[in-house]
Protein backbone atom coordinates (compact mmCIF):
# COMPACT_ATOMS: atom_id res chain seq x y z
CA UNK A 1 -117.77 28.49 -55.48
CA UNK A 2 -113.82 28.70 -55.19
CA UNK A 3 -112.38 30.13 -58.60
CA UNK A 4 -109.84 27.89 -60.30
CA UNK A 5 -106.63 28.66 -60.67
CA UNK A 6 -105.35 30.42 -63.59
CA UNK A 7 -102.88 28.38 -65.86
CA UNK A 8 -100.84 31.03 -66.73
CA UNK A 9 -100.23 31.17 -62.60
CA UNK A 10 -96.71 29.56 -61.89
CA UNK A 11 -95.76 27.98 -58.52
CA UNK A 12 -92.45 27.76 -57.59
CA UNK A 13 -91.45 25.22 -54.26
CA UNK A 14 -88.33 27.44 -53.67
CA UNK A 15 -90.23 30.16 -53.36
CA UNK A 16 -92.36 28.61 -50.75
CA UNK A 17 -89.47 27.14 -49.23
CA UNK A 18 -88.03 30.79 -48.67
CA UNK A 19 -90.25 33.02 -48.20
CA UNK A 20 -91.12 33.19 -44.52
CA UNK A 21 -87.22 33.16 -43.59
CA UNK A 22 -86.77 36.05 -46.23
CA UNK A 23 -90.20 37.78 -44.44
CA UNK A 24 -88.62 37.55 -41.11
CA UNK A 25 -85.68 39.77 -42.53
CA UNK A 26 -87.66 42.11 -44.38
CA UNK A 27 -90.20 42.71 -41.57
CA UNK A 28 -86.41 43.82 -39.39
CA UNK A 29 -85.31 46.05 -42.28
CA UNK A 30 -87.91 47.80 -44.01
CA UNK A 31 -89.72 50.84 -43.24
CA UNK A 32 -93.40 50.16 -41.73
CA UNK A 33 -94.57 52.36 -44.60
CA UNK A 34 -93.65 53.59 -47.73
CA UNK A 35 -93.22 52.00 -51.71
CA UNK A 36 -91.26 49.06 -52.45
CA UNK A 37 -89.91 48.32 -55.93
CA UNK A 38 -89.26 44.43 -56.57
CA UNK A 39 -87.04 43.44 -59.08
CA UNK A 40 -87.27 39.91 -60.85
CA UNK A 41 -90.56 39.18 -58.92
CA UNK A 42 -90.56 35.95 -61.07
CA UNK A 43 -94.00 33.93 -60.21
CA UNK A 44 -95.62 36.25 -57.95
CA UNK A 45 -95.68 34.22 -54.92
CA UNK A 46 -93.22 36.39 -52.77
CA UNK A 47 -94.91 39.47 -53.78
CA UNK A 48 -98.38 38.57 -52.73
CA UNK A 49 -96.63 36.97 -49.21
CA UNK A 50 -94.59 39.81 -48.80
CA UNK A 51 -96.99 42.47 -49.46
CA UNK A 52 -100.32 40.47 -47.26
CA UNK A 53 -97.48 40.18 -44.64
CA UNK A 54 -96.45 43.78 -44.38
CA UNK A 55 -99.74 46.26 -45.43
CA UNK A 56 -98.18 49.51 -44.94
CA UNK A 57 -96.00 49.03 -47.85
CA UNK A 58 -96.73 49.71 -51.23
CA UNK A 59 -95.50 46.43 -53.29
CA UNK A 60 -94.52 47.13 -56.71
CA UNK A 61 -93.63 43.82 -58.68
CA UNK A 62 -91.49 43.63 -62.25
CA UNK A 63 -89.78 41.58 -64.10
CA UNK A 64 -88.09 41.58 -67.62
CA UNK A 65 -89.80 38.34 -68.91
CA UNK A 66 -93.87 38.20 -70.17
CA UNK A 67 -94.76 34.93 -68.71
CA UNK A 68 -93.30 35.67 -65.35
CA UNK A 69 -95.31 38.53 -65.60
CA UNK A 70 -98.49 36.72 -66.44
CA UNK A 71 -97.92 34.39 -63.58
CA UNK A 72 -98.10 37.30 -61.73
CA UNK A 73 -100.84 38.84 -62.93
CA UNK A 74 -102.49 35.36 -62.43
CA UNK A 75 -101.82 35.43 -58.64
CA UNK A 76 -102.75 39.12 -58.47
CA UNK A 77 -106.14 38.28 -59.86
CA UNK A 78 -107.17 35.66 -57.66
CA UNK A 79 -105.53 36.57 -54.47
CA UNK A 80 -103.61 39.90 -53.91
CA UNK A 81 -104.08 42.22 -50.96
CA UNK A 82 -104.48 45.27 -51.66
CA UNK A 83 -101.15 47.20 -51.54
CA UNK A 84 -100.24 44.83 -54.44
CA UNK A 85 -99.91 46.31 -57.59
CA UNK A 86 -99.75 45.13 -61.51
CA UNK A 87 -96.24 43.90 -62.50
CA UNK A 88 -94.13 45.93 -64.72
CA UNK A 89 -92.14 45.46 -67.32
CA UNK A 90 -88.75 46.51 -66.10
CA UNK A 91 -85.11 45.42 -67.72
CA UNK A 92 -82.56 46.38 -65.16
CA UNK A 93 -80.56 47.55 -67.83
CA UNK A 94 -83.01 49.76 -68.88
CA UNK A 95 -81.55 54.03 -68.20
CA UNK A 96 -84.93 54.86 -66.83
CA UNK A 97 -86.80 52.38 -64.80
CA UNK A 98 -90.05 54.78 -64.94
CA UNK A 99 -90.74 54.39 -60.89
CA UNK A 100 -89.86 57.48 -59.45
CA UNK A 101 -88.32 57.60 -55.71
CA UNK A 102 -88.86 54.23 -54.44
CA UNK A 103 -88.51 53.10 -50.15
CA UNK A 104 -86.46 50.09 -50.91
CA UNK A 105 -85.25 48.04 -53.92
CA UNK A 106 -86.07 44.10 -53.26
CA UNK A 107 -84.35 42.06 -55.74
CA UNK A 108 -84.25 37.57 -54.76
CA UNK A 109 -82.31 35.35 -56.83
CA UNK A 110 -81.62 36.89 -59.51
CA UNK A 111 -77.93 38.51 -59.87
CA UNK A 112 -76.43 34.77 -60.08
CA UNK A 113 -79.10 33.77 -63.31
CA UNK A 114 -77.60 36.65 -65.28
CA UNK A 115 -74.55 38.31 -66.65
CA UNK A 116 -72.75 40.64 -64.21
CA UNK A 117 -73.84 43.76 -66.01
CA UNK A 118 -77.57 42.88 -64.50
CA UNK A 119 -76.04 43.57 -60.77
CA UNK A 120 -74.19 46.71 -62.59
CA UNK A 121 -77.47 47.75 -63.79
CA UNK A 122 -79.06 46.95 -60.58
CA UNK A 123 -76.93 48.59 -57.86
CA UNK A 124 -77.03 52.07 -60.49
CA UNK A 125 -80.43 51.55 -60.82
CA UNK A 126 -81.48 51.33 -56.96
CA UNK A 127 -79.01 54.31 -56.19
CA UNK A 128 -80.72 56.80 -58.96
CA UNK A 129 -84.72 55.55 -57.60
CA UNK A 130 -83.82 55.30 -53.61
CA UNK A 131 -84.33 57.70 -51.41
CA UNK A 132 -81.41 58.70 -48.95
CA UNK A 133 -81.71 56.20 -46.54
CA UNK A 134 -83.33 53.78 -48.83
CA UNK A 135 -82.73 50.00 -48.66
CA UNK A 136 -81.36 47.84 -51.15
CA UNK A 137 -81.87 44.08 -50.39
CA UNK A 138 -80.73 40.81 -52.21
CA UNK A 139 -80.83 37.13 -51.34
CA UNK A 140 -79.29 34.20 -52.74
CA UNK A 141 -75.96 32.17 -52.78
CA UNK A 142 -72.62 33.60 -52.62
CA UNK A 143 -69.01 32.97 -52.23
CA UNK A 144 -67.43 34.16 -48.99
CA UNK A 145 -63.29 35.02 -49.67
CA UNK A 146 -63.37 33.61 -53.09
CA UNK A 147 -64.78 30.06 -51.63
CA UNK A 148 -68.08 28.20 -51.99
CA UNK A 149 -69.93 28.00 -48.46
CA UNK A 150 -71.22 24.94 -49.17
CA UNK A 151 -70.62 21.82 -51.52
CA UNK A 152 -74.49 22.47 -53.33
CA UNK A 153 -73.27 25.74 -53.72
CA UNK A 154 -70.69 24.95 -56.01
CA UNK A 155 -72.36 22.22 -57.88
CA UNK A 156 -74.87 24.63 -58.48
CA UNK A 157 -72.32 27.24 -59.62
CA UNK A 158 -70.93 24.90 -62.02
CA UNK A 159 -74.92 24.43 -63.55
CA UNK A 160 -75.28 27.59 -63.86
CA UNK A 161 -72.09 28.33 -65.40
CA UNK A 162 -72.49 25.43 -68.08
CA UNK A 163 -75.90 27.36 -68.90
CA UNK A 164 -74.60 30.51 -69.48
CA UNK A 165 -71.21 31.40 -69.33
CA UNK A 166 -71.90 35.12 -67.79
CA UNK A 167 -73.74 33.47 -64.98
CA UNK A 168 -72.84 32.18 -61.80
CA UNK A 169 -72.82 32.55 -58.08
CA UNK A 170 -71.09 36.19 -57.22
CA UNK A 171 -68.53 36.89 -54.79
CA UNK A 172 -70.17 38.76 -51.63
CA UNK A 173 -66.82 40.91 -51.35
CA UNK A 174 -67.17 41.79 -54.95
CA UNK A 175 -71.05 42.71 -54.46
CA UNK A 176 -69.88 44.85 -51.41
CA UNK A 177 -68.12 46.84 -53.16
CA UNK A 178 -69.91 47.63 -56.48
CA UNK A 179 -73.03 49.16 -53.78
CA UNK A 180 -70.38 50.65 -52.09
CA UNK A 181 -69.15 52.99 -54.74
CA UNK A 182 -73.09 53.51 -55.38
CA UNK A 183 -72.71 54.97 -52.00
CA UNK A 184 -73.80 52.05 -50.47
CA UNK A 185 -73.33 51.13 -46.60
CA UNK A 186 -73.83 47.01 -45.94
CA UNK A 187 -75.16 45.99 -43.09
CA UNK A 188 -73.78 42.53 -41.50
CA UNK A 189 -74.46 39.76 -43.69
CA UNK A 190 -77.39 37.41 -42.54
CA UNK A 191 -76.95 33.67 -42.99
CA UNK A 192 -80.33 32.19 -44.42
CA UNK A 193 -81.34 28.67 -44.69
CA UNK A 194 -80.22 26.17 -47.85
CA UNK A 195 -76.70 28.51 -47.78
CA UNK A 196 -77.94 31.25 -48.70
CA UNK A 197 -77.44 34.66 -47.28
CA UNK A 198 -79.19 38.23 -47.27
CA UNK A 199 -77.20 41.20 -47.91
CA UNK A 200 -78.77 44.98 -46.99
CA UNK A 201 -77.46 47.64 -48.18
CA UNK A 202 -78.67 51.59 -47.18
CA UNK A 203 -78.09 54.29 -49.31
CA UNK A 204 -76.28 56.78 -48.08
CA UNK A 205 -77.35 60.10 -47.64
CA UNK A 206 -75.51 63.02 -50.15
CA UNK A 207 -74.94 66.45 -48.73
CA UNK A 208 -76.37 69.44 -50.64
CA UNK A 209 -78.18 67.45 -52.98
CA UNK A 210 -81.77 68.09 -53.64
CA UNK A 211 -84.35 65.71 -53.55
């Protein structure tokens, strides 16, 4: 008899929408094995898609807020792979994100629905748990040269803006460069569907310094 589904277990249709685009990156940029820290894992679905999809990686979802948590913990229950672990509570703005060395930082949506300390937080974070050589991924909307790419890009700005005044889609340029005086390199940026874009960044290796 098929278990029902938890009620504390959000869906989200974005996250559907994206996910297998998002995958299709992921599987190109991240090692075949190692431990993968995601950051604002939300409802869970991307972390049990992400982790089924790619089994050699060890899938660590977070997030700051309890129910998003619970939803996760929801999915995990009735359908995670193995290499799926609980959720943590993690506040990027936390000094010590209690992870250890980590293969890659995954973090989707979530720098434009918060202040720009959280991508602060983030980038400082990632550098002090990556390994040299370590990814650092993020996806969602951004302006190119100042500009919206798209029309829906800036209505959806201005929504976000009249939510929260802190919030708000980032300039890539800007992003750039806060990872790059983490001593982050960015790869090309790749153009996802709905105007969207992923942005990888690699940390870059420091001479003399011990592991």
């Amino acid at each position: 008899m098929t278990e029902p589904f938890s009620p504390m277990r959000q869906r989200s249709p974005s996250a559907e929408r994206n996910r297998e685009p998002i995958l299709a990156v992921l599987r190109a940029v991240l090692p075949a094995t190692g431990r993968v820290l995601e950051i604002a894992s939300g409802t869970g679905q991307h972390a049990l898609c992400f982790a089924g999809a790619l089994p050699g990686l060890d899938w660590q979802p977070s997030d700051a807020d309890e129910a998003a948590r619970e939803s996760i913990a929801a999915w995990i229950t009735q359908d995670a792979p193995p290499n799926v672990r609980a959720p943590l509570a993690l506040d990027v703005h936390e000094a010590d994100w209690g992870v250890g060395t980590v293969d890659a930082v995954v973090c989707i949506n979530m720098i434009h629905i918060a202040p720009w300390s959280a991508a602060e937080s983030l980038v400082a974070g990632a550098s002090r748990h990556l390994r040299d050589g370590g990814v650092l991924y993020l996806y969602g909307p951004f302006r190119r040269g100042g500009a919206h790419t798209a029309p829906s890009n800036a209505a959806f700005d201005d929504q976000l803006r009249s939510r929260d005044p802190s919030w708000g889609v980032r300039d890539m340029e800007e992003v750039v460069a806060l990872a790059a005086s983490a001593e982050f390199v960015c790869d090309e940026p790749v153009a996802m569907p709905a105007n969207n874009f992923s942005l990888i960044f690699r940390k870059r290796a420091q001479v003399g310094r011990a592991r």
